[in-house]
Protein backbone atom coordinates (compact mmCIF):
# COMPACT_ATOMS: atom_id res chain seq x y z
CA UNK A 1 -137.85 -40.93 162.42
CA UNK A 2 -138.75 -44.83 163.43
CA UNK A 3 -141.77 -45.15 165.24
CA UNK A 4 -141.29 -46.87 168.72
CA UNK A 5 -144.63 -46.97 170.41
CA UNK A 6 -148.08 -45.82 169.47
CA UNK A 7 -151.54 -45.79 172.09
CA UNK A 8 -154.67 -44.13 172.51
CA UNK A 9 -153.88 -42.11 169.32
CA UNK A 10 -150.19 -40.65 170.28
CA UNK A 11 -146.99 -41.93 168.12
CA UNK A 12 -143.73 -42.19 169.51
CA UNK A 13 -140.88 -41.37 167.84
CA UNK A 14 -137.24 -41.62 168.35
CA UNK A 15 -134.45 -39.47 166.28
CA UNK A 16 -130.78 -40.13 166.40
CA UNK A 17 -127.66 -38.90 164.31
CA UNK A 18 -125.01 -42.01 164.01
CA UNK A 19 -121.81 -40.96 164.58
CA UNK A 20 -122.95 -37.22 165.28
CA UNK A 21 -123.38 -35.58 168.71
CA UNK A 22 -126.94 -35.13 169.01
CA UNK A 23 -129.43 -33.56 172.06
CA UNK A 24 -129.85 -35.81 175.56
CA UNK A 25 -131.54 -38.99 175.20
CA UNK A 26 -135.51 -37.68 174.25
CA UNK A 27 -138.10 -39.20 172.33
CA UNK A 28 -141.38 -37.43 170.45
CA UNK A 29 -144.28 -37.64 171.31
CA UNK A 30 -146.89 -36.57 168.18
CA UNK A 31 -150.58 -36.14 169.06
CA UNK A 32 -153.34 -34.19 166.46
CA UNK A 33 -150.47 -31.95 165.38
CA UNK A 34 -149.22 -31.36 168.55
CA UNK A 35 -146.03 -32.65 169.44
CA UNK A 36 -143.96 -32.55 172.82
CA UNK A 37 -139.98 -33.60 173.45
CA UNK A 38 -139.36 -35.92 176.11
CA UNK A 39 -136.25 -36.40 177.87
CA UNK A 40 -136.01 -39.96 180.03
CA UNK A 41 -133.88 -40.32 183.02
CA UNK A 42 -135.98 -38.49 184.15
CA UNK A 43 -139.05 -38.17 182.23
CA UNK A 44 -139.85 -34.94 181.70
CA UNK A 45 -141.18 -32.79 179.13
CA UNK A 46 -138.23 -30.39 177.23
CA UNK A 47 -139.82 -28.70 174.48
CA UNK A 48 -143.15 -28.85 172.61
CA UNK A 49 -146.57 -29.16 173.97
CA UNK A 50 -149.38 -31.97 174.26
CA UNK A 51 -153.04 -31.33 175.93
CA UNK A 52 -152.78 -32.35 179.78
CA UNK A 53 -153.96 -35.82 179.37
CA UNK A 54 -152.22 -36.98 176.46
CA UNK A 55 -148.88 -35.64 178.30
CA UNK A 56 -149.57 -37.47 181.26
CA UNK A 57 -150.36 -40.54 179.37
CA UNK A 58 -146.65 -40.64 177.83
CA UNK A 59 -145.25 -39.76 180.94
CA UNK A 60 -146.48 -43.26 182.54
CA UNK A 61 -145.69 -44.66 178.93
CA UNK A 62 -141.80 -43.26 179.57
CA UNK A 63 -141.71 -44.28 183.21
CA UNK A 64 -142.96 -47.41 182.57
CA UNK A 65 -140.19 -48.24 179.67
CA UNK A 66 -137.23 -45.96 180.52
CA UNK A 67 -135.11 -49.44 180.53
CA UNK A 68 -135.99 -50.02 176.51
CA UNK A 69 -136.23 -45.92 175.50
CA UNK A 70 -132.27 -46.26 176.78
CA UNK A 71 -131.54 -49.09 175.08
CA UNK A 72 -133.33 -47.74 171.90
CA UNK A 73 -131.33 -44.62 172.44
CA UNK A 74 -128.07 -46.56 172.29
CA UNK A 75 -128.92 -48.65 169.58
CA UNK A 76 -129.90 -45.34 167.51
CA UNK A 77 -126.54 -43.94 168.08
CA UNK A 78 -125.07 -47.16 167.03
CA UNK A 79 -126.46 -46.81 163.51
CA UNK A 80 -128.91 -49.57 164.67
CA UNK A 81 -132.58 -50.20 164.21
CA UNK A 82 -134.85 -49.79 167.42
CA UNK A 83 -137.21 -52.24 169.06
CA UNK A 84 -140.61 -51.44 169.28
CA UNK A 85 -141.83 -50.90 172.34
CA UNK A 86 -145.27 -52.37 174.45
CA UNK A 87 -148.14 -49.43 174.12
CA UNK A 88 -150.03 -48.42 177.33
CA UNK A 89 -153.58 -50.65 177.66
């Protein structure tokens, strides 16, 4: 699963099946074995769980880059590579 963004010890992780029908757009979100499913457009948290402040963090992360999570998205679907994407400072 490429690795799109990675801050204050979270990952984020994008899946995608080419040529498959997969889930709505949604990203992962891995912190000290925990890891929570993101949907974008809106942001909001779909399956998993992260400790309150680490799930708020990669909410502003999402909100913040919901232009290049889509784009990622579609490029995943495409068969394509993604783009990494700015961390939260």
């Amino acid at each position: 699963m490429p690795e799109l963004s990675r801050f204050f010890g979270i990952v984020i992780r994008m899946f995608a099946e080419p040529g498959s029908p997969h889930h709505a757009a949604h990203f992962h979100a891995y912190y000290q074995g925990e890891v929570g499913i993101f949907s974008f457009g809106p942001v909001e948290l779909i399956g998993g769980s992260l400790p309150r402040k680490q799930r708020r963090l990669v909410e502003a992360w999402a909100e913040l880059h919901e232009t290049e999570l889509t784009a990622d998205w579609q490029r995943l679907q495409e068969g394509r590579s993604p783009i990494s994407i700015e961390p939260l400072k």
